[in-house]
Protein backbone atom coordinates (compact mmCIF):
# COMPACT_ATOMS: atom_id res chain seq x y z
CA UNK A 1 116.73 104.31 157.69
CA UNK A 2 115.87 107.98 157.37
CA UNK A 3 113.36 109.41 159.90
CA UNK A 4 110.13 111.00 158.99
CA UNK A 5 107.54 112.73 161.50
CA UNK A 6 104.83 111.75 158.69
CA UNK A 7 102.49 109.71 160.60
CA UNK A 8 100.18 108.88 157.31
CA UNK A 9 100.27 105.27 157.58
CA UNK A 10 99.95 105.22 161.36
CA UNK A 11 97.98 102.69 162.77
CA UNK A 12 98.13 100.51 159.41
CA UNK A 13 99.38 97.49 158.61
CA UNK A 14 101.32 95.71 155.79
CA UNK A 15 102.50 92.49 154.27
CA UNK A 16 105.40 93.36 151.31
CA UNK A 17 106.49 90.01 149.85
CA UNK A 18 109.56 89.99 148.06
CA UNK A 19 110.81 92.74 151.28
CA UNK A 20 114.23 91.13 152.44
CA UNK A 21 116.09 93.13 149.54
CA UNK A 22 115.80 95.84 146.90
CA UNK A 23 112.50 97.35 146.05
CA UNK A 24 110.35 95.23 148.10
CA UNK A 25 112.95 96.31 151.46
CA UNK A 26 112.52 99.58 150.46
CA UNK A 27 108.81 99.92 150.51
CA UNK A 28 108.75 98.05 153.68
CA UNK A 29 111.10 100.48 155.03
CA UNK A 30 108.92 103.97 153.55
CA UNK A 31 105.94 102.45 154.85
CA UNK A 32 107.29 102.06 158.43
CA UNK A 33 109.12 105.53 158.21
CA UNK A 34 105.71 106.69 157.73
CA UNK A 35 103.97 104.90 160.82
CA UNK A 36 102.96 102.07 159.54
CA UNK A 37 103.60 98.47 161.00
CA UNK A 38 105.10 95.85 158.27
CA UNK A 39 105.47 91.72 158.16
CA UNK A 40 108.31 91.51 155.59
CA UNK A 41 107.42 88.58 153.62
CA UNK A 42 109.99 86.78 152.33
CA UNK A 43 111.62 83.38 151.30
CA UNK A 44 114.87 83.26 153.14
CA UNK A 45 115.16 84.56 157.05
CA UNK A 46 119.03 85.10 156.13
CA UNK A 47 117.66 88.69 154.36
CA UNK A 48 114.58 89.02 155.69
CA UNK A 49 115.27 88.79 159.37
CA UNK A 50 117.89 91.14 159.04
CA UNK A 51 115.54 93.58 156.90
CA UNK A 52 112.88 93.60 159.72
CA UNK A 53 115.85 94.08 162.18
CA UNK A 54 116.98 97.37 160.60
CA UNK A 55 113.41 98.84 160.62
CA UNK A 56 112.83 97.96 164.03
CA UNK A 57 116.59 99.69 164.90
CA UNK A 58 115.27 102.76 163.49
CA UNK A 59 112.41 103.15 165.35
CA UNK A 60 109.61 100.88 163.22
CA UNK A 61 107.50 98.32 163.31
CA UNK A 62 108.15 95.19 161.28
CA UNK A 63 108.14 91.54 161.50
CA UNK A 64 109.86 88.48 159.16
CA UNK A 65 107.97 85.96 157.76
CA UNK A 66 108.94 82.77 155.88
CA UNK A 67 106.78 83.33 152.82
CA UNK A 68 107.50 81.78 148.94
CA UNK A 69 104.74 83.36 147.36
CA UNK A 70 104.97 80.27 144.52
CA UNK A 71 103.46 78.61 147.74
CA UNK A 72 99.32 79.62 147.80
CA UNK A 73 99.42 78.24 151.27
CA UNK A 74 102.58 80.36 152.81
CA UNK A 75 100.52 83.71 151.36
CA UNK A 76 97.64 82.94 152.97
CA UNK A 77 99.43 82.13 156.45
CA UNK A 78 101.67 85.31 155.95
CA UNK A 79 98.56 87.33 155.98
CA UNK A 80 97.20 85.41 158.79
CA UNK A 81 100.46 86.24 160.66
CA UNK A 82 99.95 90.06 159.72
CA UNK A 83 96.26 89.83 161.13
CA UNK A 84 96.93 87.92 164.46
CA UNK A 85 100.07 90.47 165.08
CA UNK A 86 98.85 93.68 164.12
CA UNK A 87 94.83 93.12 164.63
CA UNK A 88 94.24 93.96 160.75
CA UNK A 89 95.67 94.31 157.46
CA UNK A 90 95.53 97.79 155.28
CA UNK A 91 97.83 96.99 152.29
CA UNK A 92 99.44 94.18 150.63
CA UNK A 93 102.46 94.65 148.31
CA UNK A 94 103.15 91.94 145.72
CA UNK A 95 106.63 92.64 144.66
CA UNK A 96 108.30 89.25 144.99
CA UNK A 97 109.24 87.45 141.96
CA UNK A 98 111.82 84.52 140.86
CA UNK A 99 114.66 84.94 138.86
CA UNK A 100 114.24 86.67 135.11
CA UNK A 101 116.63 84.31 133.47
CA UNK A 102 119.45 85.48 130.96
CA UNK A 103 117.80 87.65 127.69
CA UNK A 104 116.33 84.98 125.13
CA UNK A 105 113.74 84.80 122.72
CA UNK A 106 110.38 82.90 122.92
CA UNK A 107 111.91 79.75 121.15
CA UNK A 108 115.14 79.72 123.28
CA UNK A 109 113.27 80.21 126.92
CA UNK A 110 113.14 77.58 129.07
CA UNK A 111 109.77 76.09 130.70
CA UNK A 112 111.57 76.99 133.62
CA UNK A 113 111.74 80.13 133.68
CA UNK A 114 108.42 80.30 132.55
CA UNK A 115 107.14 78.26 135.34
CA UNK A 116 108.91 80.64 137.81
CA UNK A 117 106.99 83.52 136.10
CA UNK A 118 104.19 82.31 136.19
CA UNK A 119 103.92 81.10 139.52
CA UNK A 120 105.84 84.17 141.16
CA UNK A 121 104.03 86.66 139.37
CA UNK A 122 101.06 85.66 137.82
CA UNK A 123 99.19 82.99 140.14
CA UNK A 124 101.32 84.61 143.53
CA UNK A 125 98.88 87.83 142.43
CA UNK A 126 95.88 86.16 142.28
CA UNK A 127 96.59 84.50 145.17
CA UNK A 128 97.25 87.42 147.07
CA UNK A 129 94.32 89.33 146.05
CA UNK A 130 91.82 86.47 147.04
CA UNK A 131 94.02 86.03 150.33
CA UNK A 132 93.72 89.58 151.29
CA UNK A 133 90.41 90.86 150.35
CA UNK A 134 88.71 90.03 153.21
CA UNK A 135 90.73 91.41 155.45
CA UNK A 136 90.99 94.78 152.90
CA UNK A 137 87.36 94.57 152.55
CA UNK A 138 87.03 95.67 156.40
CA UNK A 139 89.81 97.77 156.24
CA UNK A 140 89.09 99.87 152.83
CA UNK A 141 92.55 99.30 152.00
CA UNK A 142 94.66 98.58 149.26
CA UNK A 143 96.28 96.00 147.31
CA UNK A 144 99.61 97.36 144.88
CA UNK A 145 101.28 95.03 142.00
CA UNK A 146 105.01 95.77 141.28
CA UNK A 147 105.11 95.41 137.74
CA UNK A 148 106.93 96.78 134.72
CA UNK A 149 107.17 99.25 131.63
CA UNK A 150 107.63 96.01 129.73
CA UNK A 151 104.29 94.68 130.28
CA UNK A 152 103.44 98.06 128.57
CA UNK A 153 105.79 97.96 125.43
CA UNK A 154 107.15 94.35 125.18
CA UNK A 155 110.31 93.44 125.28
CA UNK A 156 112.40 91.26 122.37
CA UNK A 157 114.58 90.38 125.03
CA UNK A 158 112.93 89.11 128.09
CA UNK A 159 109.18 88.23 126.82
CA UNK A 160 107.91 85.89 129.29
CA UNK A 161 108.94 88.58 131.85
CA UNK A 162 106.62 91.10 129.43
CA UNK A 163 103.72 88.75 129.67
CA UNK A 164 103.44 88.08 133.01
CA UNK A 165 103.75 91.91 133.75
CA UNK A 166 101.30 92.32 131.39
CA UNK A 167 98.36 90.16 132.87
CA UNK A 168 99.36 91.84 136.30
CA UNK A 169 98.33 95.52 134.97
CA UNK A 170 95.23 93.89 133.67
CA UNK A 171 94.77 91.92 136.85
CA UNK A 172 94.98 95.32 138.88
CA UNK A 173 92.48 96.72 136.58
CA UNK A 174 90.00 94.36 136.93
CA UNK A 175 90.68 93.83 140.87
CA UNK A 176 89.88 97.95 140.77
CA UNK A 177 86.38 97.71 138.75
CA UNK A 178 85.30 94.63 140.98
CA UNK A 179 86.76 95.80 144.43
CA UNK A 180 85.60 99.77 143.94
CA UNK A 181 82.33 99.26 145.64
CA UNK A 182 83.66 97.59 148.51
CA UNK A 183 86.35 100.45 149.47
CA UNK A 184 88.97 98.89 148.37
CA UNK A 185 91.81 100.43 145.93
CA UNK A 186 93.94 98.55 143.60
CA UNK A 187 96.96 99.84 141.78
CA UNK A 188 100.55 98.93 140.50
CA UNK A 189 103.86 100.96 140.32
CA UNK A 190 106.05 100.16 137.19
CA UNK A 191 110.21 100.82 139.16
CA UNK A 192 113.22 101.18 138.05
CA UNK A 193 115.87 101.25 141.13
CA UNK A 194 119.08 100.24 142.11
CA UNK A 195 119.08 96.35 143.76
CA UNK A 196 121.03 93.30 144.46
CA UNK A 197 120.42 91.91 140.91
CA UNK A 198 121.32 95.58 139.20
CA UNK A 199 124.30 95.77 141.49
CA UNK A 200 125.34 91.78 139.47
CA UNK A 201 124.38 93.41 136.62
CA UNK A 202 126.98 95.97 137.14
CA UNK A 203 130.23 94.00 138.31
CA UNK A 204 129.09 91.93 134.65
CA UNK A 205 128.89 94.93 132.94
CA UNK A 206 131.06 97.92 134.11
CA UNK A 207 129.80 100.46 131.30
CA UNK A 208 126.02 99.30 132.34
CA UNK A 209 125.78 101.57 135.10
CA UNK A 210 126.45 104.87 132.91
CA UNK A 211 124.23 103.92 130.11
CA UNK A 212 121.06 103.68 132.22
CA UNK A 213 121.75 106.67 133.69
CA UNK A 214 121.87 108.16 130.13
CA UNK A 215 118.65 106.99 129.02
CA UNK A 216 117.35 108.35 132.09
CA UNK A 217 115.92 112.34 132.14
CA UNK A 218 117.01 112.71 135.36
CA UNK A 219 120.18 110.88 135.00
CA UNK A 220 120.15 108.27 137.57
CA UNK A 221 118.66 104.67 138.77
CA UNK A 222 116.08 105.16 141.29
CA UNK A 223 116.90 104.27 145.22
CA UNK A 224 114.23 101.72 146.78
CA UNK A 225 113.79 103.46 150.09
CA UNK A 226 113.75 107.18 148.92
CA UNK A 227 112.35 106.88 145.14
CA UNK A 228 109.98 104.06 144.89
CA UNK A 229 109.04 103.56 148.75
CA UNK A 230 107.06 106.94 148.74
CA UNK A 231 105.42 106.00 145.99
CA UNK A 232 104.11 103.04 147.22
CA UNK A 233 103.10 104.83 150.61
CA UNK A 234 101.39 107.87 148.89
CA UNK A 235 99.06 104.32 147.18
CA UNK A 236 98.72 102.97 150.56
CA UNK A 237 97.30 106.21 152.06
CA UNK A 238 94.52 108.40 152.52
CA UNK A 239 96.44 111.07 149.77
CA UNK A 240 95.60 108.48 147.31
CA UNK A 241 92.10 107.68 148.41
CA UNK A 242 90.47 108.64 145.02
CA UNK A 243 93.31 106.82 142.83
CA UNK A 244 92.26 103.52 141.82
CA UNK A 245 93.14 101.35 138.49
CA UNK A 246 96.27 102.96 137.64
CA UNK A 247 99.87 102.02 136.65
CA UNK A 248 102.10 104.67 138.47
CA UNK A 249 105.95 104.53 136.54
CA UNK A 250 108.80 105.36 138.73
CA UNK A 251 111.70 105.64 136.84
CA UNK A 252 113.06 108.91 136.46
CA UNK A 253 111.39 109.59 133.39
CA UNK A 254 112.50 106.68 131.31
CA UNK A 255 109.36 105.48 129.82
CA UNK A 256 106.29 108.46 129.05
CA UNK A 257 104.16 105.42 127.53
CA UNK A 258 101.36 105.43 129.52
């Protein structure tokens, strides 16, 4: 983990779900380069131990949690555990979602995989939003969906994954009228960056790799830690303090859609 003397986040505190790999590591890992104390939320201790391990190696503050956000019970108790450990709670990241599921059309998907959706992304962020605000509410902080270009433009190929992206964006618009007045700021970041799944993608697909990078302006896949992770800590701090409402895309330029 890179070290920062940035001290923006310092005495703040986070729960990331979805933080024992990829994107949702990587913001955990920004937000503690940047002095900021993490619970990475996650649903198996065999990546999300180790993820809170490297942080604290380097110098941060983080802590694992067992945490299947399908589970409305396990969110609530994860930000419980982020309260009793750290004495409050500033931000809370929803990144974690189940499995997409190969590409298929609406009449080929399976109610599985739209049960997974749904759950993981759709009630998970309601369920985090009523779970944190309290805690936000004394805090003035901020709540921030990972969601997706997709739920912007649609997508022939993976269309349950468009809608539930979708209803997030309007979810963290709504959360951002109704939560304003209380100090609190809601917004969503739309990634593209390399992770575990992309890196699958890739060993299926050896000429995958080079084509995103071509439809890319500036010709690569974005890196959790280094690309996205700022991103989500310039949301989570006082820089941002006027931003509410919005759908930030981080992807190198790939989609100008919004």
């Amino acid at each position: 983990m890179a070290q920062h003397n940035s001290q923006l986040l310092a005495g703040k505190a986070a729960v990331v779900t979805g933080a024992g790999a990829g994107v949702g590591k990587g913001i955990a890992m920004a937000y503690a380069q940047h002095g900021g104390s993490v619970v990475i939320a996650a649903r198996r201790a065999e990546n999300g131990e180790p993820a809170a391990q490297e942080i604290r190696s380097a110098g941060g503050q983080a802590q694992f949690f067992k945490c299947d956000v399908a589970s409305k019970g396990e969110i609530y108790n994860a930000v419980a555990f982020a309260v009793d450990t750290y004495g409050r709670l500033d931000c809370l990241v929803h990144n974690a979602l189940a499995s997409v599921g190969a590409p298929s059309p609406v009449q080929e998907s399976s109610p599985e995989i739209w049960e997974n959706m749904r759950s993981t992304a759709l009630r998970a962020s309601f369920d985090c939003a009523q779970a944190a605000y309290p805690h936000l509410q004394v805090t003035q902080g901020t709540l921030i969906f990972l969601t997706s270009s997709v739920g912007v433009e649609g997508s022939a190929h993976l269309p349950l994954y468009a809608t539930v992206k979708a209803a997030q964006r309007a979810l963290t618009k709504s959360l951002a009228l109704e939560w304003g007045p209380d100090g609190i700021r809601v917004n969503a970041i739309n990634p593209v960056a390399f992770t575990p799944a992309m890196e699958r993608a890739y060993v299926a697909n050896p000429a995958l790799e080079q084509a995103l990078a071509d439809a890319t302006p500036l010709g690569r896949v974005g890196e959790p830690a280094s690309d996205i992770g700022p991103v989500a800590v310039f949301l989570a701090s006082e820089l941002s303090r006027y931003v509410t409402g919005q759908t930030v895309t981080v992807d190198g330029g790939a989609f100008t859609g919004l």
